[in-house]
Every structure is written in C-alpha cells, then in structure tokens.
Protein backbone atom coordinates (compact mmCIF):
# COMPACT_ATOMS: atom_id res chain seq x y z
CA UNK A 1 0.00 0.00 0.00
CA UNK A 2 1.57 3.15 -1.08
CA UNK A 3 0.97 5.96 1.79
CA UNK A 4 2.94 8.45 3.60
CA UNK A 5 2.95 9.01 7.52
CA UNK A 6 3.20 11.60 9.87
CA UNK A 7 5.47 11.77 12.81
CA UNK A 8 4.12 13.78 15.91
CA UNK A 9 5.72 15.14 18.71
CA UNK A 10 4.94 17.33 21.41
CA UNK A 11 6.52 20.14 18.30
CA UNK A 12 5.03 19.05 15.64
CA UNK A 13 7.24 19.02 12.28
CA UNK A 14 5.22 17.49 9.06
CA UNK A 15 7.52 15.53 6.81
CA UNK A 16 6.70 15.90 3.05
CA UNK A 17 6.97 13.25 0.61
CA UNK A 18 7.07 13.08 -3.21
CA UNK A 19 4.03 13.67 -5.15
CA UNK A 20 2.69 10.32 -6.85
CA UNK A 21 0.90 12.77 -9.01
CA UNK A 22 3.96 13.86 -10.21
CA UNK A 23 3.48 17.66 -9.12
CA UNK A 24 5.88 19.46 -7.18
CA UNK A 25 7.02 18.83 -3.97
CA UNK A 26 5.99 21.27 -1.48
CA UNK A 27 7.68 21.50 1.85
CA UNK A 28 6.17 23.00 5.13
CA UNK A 29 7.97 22.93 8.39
CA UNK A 30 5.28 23.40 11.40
CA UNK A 31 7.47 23.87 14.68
CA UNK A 32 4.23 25.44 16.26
CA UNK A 33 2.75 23.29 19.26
CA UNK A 34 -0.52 20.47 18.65
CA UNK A 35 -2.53 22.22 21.21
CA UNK A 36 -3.86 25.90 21.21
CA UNK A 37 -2.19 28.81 22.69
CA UNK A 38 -3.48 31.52 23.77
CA UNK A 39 -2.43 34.99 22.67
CA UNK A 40 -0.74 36.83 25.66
CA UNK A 41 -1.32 40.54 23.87
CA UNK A 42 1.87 40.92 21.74
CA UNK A 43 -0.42 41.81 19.50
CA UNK A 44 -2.10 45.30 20.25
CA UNK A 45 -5.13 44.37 17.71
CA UNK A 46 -5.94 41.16 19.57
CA UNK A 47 -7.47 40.59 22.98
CA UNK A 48 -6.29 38.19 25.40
CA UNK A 49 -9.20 36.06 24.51
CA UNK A 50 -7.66 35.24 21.13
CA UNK A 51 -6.15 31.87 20.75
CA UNK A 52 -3.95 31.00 17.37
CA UNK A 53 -4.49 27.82 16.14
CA UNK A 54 -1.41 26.03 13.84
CA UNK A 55 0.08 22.10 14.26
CA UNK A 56 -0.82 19.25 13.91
CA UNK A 57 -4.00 18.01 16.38
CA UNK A 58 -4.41 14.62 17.64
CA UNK A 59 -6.67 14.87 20.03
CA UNK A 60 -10.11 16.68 19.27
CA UNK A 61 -10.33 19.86 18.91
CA UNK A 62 -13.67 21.60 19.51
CA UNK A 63 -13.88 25.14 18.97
CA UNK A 64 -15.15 28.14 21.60
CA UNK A 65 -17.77 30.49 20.60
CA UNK A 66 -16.45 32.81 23.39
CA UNK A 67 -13.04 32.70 21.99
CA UNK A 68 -11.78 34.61 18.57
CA UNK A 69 -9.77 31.74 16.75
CA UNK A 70 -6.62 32.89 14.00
CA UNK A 71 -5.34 30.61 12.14
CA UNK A 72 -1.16 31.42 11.82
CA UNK A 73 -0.55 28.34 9.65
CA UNK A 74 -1.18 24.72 8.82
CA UNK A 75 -4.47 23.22 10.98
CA UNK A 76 -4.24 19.37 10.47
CA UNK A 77 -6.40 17.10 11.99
CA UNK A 78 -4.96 13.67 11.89
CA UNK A 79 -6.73 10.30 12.09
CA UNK A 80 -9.19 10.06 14.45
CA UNK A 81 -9.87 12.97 15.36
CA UNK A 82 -12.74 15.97 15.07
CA UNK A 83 -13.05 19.72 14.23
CA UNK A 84 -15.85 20.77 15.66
CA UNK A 85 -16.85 24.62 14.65
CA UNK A 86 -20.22 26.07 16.39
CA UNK A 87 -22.96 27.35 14.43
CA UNK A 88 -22.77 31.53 14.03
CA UNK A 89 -18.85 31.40 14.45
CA UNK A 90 -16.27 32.95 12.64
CA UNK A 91 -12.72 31.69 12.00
CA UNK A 92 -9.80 33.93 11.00
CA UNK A 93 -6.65 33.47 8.87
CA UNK A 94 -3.69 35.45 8.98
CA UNK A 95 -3.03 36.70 5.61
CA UNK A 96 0.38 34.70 4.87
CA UNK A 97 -0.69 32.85 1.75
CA UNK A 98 -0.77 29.31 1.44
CA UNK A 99 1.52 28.85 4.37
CA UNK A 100 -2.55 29.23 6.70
CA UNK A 101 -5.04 26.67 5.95
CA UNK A 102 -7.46 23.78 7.72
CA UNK A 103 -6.84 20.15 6.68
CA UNK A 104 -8.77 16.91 7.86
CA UNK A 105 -7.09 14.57 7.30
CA UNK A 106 -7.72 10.90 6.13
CA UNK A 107 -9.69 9.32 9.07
CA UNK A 108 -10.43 12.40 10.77
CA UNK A 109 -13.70 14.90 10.93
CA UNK A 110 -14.82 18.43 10.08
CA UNK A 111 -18.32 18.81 12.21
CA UNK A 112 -18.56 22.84 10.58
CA UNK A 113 -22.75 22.68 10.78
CA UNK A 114 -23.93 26.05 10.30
CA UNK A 115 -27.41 27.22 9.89
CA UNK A 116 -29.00 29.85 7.30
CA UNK A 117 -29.52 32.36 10.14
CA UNK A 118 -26.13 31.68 11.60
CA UNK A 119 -23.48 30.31 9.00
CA UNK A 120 -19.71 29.51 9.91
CA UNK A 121 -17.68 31.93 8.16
CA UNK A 122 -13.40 30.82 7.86
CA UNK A 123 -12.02 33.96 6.09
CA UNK A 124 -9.35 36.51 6.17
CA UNK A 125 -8.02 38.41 9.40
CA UNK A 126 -6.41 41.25 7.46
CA UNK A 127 -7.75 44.57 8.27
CA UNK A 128 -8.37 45.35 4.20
CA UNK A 129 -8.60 41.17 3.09
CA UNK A 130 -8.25 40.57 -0.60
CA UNK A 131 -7.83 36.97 -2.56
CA UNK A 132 -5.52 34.32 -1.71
CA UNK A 133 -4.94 35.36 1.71
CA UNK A 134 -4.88 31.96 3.23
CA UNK A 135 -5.35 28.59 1.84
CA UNK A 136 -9.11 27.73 2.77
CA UNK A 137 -10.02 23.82 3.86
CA UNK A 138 -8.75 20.99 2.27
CA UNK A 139 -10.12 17.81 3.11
CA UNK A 140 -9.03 14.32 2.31
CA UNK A 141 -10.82 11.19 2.22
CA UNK A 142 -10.97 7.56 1.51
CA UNK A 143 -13.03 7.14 -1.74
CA UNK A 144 -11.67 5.75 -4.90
CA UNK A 145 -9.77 8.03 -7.74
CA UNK A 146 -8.61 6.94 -10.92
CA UNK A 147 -4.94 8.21 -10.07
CA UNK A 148 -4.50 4.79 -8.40
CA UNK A 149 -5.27 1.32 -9.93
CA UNK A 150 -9.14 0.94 -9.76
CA UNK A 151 -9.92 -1.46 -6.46
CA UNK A 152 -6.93 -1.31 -4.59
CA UNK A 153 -6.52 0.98 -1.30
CA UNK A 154 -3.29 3.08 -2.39
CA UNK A 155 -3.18 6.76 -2.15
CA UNK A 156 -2.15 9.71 -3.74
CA UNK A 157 -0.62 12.95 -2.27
CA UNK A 158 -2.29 16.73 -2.61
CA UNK A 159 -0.37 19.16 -4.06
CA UNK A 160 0.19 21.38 -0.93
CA UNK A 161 1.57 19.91 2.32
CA UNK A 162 1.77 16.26 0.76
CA UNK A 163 -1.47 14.49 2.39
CA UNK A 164 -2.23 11.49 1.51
CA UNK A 165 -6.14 10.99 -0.03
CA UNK A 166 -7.88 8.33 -1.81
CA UNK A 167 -8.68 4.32 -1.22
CA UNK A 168 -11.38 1.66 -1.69
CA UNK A 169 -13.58 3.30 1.00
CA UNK A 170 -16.72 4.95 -1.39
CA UNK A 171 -18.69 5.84 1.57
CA UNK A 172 -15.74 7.59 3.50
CA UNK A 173 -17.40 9.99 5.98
CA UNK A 174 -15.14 13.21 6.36
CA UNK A 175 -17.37 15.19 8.01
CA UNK A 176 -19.96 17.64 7.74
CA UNK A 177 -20.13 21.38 5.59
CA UNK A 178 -23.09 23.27 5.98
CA UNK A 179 -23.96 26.54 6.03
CA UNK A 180 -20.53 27.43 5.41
CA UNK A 181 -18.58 30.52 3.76
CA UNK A 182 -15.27 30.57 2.88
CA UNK A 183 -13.98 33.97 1.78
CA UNK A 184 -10.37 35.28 0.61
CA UNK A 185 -8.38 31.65 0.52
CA UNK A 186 -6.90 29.66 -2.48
CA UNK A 187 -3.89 30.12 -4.05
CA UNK A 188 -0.80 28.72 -6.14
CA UNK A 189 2.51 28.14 -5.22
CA UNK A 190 3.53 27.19 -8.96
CA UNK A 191 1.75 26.02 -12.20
CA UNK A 192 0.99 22.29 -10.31
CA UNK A 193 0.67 23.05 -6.57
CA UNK A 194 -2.25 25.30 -5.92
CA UNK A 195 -4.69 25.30 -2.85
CA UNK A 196 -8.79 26.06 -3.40
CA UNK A 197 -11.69 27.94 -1.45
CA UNK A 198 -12.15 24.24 -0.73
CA UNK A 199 -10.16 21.44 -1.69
CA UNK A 200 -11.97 18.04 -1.83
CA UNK A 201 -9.42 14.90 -2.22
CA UNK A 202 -10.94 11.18 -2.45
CA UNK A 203 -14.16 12.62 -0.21
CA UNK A 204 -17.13 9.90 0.29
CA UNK A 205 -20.75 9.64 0.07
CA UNK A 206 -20.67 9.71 3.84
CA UNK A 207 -19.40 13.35 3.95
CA UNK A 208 -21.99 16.43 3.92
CA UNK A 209 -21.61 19.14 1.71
CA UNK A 210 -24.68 21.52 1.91
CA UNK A 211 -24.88 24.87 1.69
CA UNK A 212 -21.59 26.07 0.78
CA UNK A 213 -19.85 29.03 -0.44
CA UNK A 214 -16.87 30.11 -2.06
CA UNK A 215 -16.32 33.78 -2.07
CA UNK A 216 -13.30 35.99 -3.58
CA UNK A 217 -11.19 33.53 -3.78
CA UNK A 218 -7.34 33.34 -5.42
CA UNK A 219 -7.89 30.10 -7.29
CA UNK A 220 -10.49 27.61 -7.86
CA UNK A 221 -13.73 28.21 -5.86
CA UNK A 222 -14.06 24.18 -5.03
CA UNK A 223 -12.23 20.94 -6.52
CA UNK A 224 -12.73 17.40 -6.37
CA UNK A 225 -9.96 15.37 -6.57
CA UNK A 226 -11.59 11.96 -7.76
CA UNK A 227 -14.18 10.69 -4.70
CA UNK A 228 -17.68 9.91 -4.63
CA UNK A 229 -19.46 13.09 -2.39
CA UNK A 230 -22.67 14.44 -3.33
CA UNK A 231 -22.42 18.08 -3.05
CA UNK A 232 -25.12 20.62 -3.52
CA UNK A 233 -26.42 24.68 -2.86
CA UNK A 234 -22.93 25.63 -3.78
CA UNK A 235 -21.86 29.07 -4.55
CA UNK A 236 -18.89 30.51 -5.74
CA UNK A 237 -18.52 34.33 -6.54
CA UNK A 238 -15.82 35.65 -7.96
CA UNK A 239 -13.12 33.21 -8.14
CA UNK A 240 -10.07 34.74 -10.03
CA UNK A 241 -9.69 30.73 -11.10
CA UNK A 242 -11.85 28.04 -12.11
CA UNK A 243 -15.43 28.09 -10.18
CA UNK A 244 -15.76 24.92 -10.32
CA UNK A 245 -13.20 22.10 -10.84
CA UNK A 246 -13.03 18.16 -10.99
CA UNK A 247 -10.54 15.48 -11.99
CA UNK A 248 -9.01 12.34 -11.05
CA UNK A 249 -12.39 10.46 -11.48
CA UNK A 250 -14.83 12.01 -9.61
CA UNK A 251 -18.28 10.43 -10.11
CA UNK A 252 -20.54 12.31 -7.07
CA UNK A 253 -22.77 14.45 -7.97
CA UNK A 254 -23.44 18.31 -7.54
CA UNK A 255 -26.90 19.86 -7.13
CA UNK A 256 -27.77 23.20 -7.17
CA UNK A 257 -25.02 25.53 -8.22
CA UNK A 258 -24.77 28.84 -8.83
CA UNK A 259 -21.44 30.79 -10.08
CA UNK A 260 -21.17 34.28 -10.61
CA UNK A 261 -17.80 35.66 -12.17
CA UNK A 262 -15.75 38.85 -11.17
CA UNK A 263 -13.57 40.81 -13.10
CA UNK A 264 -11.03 38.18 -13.28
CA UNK A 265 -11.93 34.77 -13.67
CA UNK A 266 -11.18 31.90 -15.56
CA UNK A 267 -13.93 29.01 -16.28
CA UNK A 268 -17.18 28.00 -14.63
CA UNK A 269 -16.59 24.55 -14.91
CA UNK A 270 -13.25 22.98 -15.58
CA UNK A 271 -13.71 19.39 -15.85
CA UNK A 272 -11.13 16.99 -16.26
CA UNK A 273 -11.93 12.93 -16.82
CA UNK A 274 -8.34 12.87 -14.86
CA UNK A 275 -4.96 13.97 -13.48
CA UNK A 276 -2.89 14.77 -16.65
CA UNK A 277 -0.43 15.49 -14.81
CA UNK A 278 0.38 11.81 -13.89
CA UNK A 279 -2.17 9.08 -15.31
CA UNK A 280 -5.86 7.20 -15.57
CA UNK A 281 -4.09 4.08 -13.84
CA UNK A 282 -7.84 3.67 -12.37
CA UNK A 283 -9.12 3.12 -16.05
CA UNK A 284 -12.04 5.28 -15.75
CA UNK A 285 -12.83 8.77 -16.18
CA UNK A 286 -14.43 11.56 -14.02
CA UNK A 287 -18.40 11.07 -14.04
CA UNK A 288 -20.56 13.36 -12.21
CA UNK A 289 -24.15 14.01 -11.99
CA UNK A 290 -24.71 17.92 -12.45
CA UNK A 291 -27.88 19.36 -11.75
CA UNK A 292 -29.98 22.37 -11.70
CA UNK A 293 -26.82 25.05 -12.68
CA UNK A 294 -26.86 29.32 -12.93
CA UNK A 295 -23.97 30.24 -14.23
CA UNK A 296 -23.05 33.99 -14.60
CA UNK A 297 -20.63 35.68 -16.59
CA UNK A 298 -19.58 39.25 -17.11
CA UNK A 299 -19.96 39.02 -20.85
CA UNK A 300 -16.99 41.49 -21.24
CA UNK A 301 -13.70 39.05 -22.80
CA UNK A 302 -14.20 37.04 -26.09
CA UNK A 303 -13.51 33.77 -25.82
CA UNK A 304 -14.74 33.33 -22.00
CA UNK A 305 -15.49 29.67 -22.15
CA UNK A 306 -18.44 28.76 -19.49
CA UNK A 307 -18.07 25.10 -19.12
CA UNK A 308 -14.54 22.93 -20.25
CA UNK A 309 -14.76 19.43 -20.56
CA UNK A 310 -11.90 17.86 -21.57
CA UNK A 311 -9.27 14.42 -20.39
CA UNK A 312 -12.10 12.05 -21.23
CA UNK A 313 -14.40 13.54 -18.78
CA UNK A 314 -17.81 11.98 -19.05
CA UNK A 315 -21.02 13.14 -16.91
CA UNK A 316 -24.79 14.61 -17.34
CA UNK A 317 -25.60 17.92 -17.47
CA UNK A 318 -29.46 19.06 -16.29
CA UNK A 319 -31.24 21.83 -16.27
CA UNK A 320 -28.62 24.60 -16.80
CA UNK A 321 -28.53 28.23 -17.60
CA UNK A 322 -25.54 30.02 -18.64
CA UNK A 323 -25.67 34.09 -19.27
CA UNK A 324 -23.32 36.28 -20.71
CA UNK A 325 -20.50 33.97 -22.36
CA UNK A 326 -18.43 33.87 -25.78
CA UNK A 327 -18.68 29.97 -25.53
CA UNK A 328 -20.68 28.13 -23.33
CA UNK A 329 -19.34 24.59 -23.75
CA UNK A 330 -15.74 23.83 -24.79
CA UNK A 331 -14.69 20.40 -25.34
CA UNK A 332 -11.19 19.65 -25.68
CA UNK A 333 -9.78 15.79 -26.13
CA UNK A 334 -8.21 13.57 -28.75
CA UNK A 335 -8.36 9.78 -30.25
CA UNK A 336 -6.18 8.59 -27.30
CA UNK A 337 -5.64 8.88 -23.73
CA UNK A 338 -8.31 11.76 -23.82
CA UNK A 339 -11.36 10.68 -25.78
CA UNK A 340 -13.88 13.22 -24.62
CA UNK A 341 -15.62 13.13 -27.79
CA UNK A 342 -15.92 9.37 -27.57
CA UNK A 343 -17.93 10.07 -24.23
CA UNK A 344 -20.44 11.55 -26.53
CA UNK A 345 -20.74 9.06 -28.89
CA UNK A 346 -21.33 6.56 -26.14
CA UNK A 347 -23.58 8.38 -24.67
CA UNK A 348 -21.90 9.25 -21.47
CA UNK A 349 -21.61 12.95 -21.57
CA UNK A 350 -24.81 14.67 -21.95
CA UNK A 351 -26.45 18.16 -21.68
CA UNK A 352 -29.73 17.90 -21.59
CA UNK A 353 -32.48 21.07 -20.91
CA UNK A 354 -30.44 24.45 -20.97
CA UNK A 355 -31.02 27.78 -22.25
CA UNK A 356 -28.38 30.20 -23.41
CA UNK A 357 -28.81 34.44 -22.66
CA UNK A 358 -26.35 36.37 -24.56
CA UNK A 359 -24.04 33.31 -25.37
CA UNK A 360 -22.31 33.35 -28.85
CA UNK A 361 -21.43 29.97 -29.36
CA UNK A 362 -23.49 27.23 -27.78
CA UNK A 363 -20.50 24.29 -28.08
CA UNK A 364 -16.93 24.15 -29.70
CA UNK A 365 -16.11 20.77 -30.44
CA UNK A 366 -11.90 20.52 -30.26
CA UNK A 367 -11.79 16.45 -29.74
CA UNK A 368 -11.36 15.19 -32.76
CA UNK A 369 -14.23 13.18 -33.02
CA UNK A 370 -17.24 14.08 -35.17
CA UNK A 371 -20.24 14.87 -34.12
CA UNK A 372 -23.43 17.65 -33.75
CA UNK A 373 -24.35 20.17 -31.25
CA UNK A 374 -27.67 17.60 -31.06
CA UNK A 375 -25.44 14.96 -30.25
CA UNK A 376 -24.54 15.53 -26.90
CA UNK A 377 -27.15 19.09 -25.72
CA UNK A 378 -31.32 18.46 -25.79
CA UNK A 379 -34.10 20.60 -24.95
CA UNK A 380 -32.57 24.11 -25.52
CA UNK A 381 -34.67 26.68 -23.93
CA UNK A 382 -35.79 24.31 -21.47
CA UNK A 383 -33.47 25.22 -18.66
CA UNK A 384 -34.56 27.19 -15.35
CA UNK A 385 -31.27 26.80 -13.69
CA UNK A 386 -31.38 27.19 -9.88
CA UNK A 387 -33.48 29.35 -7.18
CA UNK A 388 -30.21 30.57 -5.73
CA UNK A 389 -32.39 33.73 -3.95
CA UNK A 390 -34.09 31.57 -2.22
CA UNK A 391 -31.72 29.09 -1.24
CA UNK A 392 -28.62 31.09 -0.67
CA UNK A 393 -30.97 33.67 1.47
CA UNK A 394 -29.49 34.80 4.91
CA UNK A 395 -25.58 33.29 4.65
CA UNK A 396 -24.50 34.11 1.64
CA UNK A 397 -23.18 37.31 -0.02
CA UNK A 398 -21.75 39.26 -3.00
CA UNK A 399 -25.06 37.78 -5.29
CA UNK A 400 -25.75 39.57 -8.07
C-alpha cells in the first residue's frame, strides 16, 4: 500500500513526501505546538481572549464560541480525530498565503454545521482582506480516484503539504459542511501546486456538503480530486480561477449551483476525466451528476469559455442556464488517452435542458471526433437553472 505518515511530537514538524501525481514537492515545516495557545497581547489588535491555532491536532479539537480563533498556519487534523466549529462562528486566517489553511485529514472529521440564520464563516483576518490570503479547507478522504489502480486501497498525495487521499472506501465519511462561507483563501505556489476555497481529495458519500460558499477567492472556488461526495447549494462568486473544478475520477454528484464571475476569472466549470499530470491508472474517467446550474458571466472578454470538458471527462448535465459567455461549452480531447468526444458518442456525456442568454457559441467541439451540437445538448430553452435567492438567502453574499 503506497501511503505516507506523519510523525508527531509534542513540536510538531510534518515531513513531506514526493508527489505520486507527479506535481511538485511542497515543503512546510510546522514547529508550532498540537494544542492551542493563547495569545498573551503581543499583539495590540488582539485581545487576550484570542487563541492562534497552527500544528498538527491529535486529540479533538472543539472550537469556543467565546473565543476569537486565527489561524497562523497549517491546521491538520490527523486520524481520528474531530473539528468541531459552532454554528454563528467565525474563523480567521492570517493573511500569509498558502503557508494558513485547515486540513482533515484521512480518518479524521470536520463537524462545521452552520445554519442559514447563523453560518460559519473561515475567512481573512487582514484589516483590508483581498484573494488568496490563506489557503481555505482541504479535506481528504478515503473514496476511490482513478490516479491509483481501480480497487486497490493506495493513495495519492495533494499538491500542498503532501497528504495522503484516496482508497477503496466509497462511503468515507469526512465530516460535515453546511452553512458554510469561505472567503479570501486559495492560491498557487507554482503552475501544479495550488490550494482552493475548498479542496476536496478522495471525499465519500458519507461526507456532507450543503450549503456552501466560495467567495473571492485566489484560485479555484471548489475541486474534487476523484471521490464519490454528493455536493449541492454551492456558490462561488468571484473566483479569479476556475469556479468549479473536478478530476481524477470524480463520479458524485453536484446539485444546485450557482457561479457568478468577477472581473477576473477563468472558467465555470473545468472538468477533467483525470490527473494529466500523472495518469488514468484507475481506467475510468471523471463522471458526475450535475444538476440544476446558474452560471453567470460578465460578458466582457471574447472567448470566455463557461463550461470545459476535456481528459475524457464523461457526466450529465441538467437543467442549466448560462448568461453572458463567448462559448458556453468547450470540449477539448483527442483519439487517445483523452477521448472526450468518444464520451459523446457513447452516450456518457450529456447536456440535456439548458437555455443560453447572450451566449455566442453554444459548443466548440476541439476532440477530434465528429459529431453535432444535437449529439450531446437536448431541450434548448428548457433550462430554469437554480433558485439561488431563495436558497442562498441569509448566509451568503456578493449575489448579483
């Protein structure tokens, strides 16, 4: 079983390994203690009932509502253990990058269970905050990806902090997200190492994902990494990356989504069927269930493209609306390791009900295969999208 390990002390130092998914190595030395410390008012702008979190935690770790929490570096919650964040709370990174963010780890537990009235917000503690302040949550699971061979229990590594995800376990329970925001975070340390509003790695059916927003954020808004999670009421505003992102054979599904774009931006949807970067040794391609979609551009840069799909990605599309894009759906593959187009002859990548506002070009069609826009998108005109207003009413923000 390929897997990495962590050695704990009473200073905690985390011990990278090499990327199996060939991306680079990134190394993080944590010297800070595993337990909480409370501030002692070096600090003129925080009160003495401030505690900075950073280390690794192997013990639970459930948070105060009478305390303000900062986050000065890597959170990791190692096997076995929860994080356990109070409705109405919120969390606070210090604005050092990728160097600050929360990560379960396998075997371990995010209980973040907000409510509409009172969500849990993790964002920036900078006076002026701005994108890619900290790293936002990463959280890795047990479910299958294709990076691995297809059945067996080896893992891969993410591409900050090297932490191993992935296995044979498709209804891995990580935890619960609801009624969360996550504002300022993501990030990239190069072209291949890159952290997300939310970063999902080999996450089960088990887990919770309800009610979740992305906001502002550096990179991608959320990414699965492979995994079988069924996500929906996610919203992601103004991501200066990808809004939405999958590879490495993710086949949940995602329900109610709504993405609005900013200034700068990059795709809606960037789906990959998997890593590139290393290899389909699972022999099977990303293939999620996608339902009941807004997405939003700002209809300003030709050439915006709403939705990639691309690396052999297969999946269903329903009920989608896209406004304000140069191309709504770009697919990009070849006759080999990436046979996108081959999804749609097969049937397994579909569109089906959408309707197009001020959208030039419904599909491109870069695979190589041959076929028609009526081969792969049905009932145009048809789609409603989602009810974000009233949905996302109460804990969310920045909506259009």
């Amino acid at each position: 079983m390929k897997n990495k390990f962590l050695f704990l002390g009473i200073a905690a130092a985390l011990f990278i390994a090499c990327e199996s998914d060939d991306t680079s190595d990134i190394v993080i030395n944590d010297n800070s203690v595993t337990t909480t410390n409370n501030n002692t008012g070096s600090d003129p702008d925080q009160s003495e009932n401030t505690v900075n979190l950073s280390g690794v935690f192997t013990e639970n770790l459930t948070l105060d509502s009478e305390i303000e929490y900062v986050i000065t570096g890597p959170v990791l919650m190692s096997a076995g253990t929860t994080l356990t964040v109070p409705a109405g709370m919120t969390v606070r990174a210090e604005p050092v990058g990728v160097n600050a963010y929360i990560a379960i780890l396998q075997g371990a537990r995010i209980i973040a269970d907000g409510e509409p009235d009172a969500p849990i917000v993790f964002t920036s503690n900078a006076g002026t905050p701005s994108s890619g302040d900290w790293g936002g949550l990463v959280i890795c699971g047990r479910a299958p990806i294709n990076s691995t061979p297809n059945g067996s229990d080896d893992t891969a590594t993410t591409e900050v902090g090297g932490l191993s995800f992935g296995g044979n376990m498709p209804t891995d329970n990580s935890g619960i997200l609801e009624y969360v925001r996550v504002e300022y975070a993501g990030g990239a340390i190069d072209g291949n190492a890159e952290l997300n509003g939310v970063s999902i790695y080999g996450v089960g059916t088990g887990t919770t994902i309800d009610f979740v927003q992305v906001y502002e954020g550096s990179d991608d808004g959320f990414e699965f990494f492979g995994g079988t999670v069924n996500a929906s009421h996610l919203v992601v505003v103004n991501s200066e990356d990808d809004s939405i992102d999958w590879t490495e054979g993710f086949v949940g599904s995602l329900t109610d989504v709504y993405v609005q774009h900013g200034d700068s931006h990059d795709k809606a949807f960037e789906c990959d069927g998997y890593n590139t970067d290393f290899s389909n040794e699972g022999g099977y391609f990303s293939a999620p269930t996608v339902t009941n979609v807004t997405v939003v551009g700002d209809g300003t840069d030709d050439g915006d493209e709403a939705i990639r799909l691309r690396a052999g990605t297969q999946g269903t599309f329903t009920n989608v609306v896209i406004n304000d894009y140069d191309e709504a759906f770009d697919l990009d593959g070849d006759m080999g390791d990436n046979p996108t187009g081959q999804g749609v002859l097969d049937d397994l990548l579909n569109i089906v009900d959408v309707t197009f506002n001020n959208v030039t070009t419904n599909l491109k069609n870069d695979t190589g295969f041959t076929f028609t826009e009526a081969d792969i998108i049905s009932g145009v005109g048809n789609g409603t999208g989602t009810d974000v207003a009233t949905w996302g009413a109460g804990w969310t923000v920045g909506i259009n």
